[in-house]
C-alpha atoms as a PDB file:
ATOM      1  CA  UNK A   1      10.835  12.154 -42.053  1.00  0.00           C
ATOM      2  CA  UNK A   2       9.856  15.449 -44.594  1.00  0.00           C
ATOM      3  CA  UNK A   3       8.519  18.194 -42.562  1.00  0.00           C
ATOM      4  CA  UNK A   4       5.095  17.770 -45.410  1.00  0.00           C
ATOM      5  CA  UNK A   5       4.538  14.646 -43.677  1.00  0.00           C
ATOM      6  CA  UNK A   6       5.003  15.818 -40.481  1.00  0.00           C
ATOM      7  CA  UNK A   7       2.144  18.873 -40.548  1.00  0.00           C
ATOM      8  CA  UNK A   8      -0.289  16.219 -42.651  1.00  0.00           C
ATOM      9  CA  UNK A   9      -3.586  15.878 -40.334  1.00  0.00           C
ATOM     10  CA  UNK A  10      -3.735  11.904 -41.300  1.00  0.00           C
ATOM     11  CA  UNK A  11      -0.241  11.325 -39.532  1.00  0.00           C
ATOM     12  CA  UNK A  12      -1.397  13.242 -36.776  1.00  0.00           C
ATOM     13  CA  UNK A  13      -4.867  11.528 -36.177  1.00  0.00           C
ATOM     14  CA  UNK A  14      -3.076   7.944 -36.051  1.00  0.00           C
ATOM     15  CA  UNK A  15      -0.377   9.500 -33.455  1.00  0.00           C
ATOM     16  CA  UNK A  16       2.525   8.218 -35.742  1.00  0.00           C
ATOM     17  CA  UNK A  17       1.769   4.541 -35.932  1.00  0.00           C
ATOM     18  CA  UNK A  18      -0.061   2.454 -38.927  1.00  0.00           C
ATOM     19  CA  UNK A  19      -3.045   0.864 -39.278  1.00  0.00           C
ATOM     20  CA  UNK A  20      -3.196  -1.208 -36.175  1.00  0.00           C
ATOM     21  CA  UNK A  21      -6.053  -3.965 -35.573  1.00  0.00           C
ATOM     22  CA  UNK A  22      -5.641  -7.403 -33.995  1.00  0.00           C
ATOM     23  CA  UNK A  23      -8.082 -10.249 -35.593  1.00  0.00           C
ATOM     24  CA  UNK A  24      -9.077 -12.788 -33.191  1.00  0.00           C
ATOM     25  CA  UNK A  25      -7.052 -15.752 -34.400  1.00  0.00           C
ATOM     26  CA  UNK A  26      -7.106 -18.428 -31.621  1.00  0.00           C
ATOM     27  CA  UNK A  27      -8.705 -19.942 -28.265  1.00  0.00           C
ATOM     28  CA  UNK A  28      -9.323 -17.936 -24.945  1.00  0.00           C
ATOM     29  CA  UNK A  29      -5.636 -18.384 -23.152  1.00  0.00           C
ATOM     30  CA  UNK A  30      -4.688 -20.515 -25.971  1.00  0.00           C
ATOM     31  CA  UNK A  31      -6.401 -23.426 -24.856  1.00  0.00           C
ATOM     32  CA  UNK A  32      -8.833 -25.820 -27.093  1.00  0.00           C
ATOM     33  CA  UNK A  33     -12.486 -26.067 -25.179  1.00  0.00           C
ATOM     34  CA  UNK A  34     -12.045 -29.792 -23.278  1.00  0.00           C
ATOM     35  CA  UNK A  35      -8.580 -29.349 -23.022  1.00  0.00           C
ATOM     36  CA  UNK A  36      -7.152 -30.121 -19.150  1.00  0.00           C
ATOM     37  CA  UNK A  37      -5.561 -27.447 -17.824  1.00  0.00           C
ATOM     38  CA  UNK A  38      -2.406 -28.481 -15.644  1.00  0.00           C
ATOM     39  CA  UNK A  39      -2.050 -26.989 -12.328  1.00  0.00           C
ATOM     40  CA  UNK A  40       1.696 -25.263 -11.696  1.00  0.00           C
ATOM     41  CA  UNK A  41       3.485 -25.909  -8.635  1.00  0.00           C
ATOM     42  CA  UNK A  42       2.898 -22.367  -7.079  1.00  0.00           C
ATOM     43  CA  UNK A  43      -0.555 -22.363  -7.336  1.00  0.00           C
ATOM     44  CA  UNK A  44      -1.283 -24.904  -4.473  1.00  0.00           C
ATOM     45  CA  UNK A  45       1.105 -22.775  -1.975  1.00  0.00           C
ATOM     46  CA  UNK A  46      -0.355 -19.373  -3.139  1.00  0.00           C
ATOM     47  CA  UNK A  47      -3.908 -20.649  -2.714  1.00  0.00           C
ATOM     48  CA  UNK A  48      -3.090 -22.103   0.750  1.00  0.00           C
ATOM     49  CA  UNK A  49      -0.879 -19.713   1.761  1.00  0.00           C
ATOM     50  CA  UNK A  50      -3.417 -16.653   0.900  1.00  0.00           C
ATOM     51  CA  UNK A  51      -6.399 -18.358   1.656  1.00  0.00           C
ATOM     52  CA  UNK A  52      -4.878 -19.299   5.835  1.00  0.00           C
ATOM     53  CA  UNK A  53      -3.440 -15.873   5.996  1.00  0.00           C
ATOM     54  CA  UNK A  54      -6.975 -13.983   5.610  1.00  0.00           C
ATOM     55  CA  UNK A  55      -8.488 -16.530   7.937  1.00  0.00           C
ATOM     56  CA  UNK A  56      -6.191 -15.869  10.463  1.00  0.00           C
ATOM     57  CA  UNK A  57      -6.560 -12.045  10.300  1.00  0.00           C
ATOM     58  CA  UNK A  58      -9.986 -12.582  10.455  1.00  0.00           C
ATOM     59  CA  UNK A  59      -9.486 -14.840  13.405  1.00  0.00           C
ATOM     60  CA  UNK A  60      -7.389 -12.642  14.691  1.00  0.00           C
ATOM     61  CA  UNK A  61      -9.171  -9.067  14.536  1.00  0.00           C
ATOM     62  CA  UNK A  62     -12.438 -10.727  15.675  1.00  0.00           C
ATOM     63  CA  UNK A  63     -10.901 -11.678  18.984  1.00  0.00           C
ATOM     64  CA  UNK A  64      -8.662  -8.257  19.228  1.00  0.00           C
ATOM     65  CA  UNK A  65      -8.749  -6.723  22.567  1.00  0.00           C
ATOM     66  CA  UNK A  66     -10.671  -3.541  23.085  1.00  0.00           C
ATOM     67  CA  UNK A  67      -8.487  -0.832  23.639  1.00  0.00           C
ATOM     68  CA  UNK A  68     -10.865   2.140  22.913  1.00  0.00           C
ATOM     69  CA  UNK A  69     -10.879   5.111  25.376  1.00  0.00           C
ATOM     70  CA  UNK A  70     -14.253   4.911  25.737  1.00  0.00           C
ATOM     71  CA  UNK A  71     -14.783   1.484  27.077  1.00  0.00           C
ATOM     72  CA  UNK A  72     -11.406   2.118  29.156  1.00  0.00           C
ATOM     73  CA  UNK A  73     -13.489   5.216  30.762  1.00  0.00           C
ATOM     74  CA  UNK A  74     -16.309   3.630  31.344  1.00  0.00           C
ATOM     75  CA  UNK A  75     -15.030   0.780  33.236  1.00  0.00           C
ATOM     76  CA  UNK A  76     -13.240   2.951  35.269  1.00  0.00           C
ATOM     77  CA  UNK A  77     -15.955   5.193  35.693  1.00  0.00           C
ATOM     78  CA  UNK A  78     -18.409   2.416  36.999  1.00  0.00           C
ATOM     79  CA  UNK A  79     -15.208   1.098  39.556  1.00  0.00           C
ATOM     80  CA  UNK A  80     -15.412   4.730  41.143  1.00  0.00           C
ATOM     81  CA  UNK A  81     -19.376   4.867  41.409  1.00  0.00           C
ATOM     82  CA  UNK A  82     -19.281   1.665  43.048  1.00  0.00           C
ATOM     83  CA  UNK A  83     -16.701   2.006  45.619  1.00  0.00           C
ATOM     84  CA  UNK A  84     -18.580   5.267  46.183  1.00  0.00           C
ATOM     85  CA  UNK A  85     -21.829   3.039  46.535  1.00  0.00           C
ATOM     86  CA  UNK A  86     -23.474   5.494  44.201  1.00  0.00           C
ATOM     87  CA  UNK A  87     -26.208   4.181  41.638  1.00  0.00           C
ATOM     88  CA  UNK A  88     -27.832   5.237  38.453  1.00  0.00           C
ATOM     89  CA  UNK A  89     -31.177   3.824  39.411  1.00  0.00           C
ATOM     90  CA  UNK A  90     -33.264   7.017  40.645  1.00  0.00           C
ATOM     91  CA  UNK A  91     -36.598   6.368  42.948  1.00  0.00           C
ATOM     92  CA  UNK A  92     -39.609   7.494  41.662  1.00  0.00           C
ATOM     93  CA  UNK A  93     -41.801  10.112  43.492  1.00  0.00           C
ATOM     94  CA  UNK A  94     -45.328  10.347  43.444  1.00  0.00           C
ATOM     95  CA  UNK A  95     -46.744  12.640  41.504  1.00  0.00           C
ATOM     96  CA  UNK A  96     -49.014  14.942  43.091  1.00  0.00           C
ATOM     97  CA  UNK A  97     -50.810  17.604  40.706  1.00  0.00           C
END
């Protein structure tokens, strides 16, 4: 390649390569409109397979224990109160103005 062509701002617009443009020229996929499509052997397993495996995640996360500090505290928290017979529940006075 001649350094002329090199420096020339049309070989440097097209980054090297020629004129490139694809025509359309056939079907979507390669497949005429009516035509059956045939199912491959994989596809049955990988639909099954990934289809059961989310369900059982799902399944699975929605009957997770709950192993938040929180709820741990506050379980714990209402144990004490009761063995100390202590309530939230406060009596009401009357109010006298």
């Amino acid at each position: 390649m001649s350094l002329t062509r090199l420096g020339s701002p049309s070989y440097l617009l097209r980054g090297g390569h020629g004129p490139h443009l694809s025509e359309p020229g056939g079907y979507l996929f390669g497949r005429k409109p009516g035509q059956k499509v045939e199912k491959e052997g994989w596809e049955a397993a990988w639909k099954y397979g990934f289809w059961g495996s989310f369900a059982v995640l799902a399944v699975g996360l929605y009957y997770k224990p709950d192993t938040r500090i929180r709820t741990t505290a506050l379980k714990e928290a209402q144990q004490r109160m009761e063995s100390r017979e202590d309530t939230l529940d406060y009596p009401r006075t009357a109010y006298r103005a």
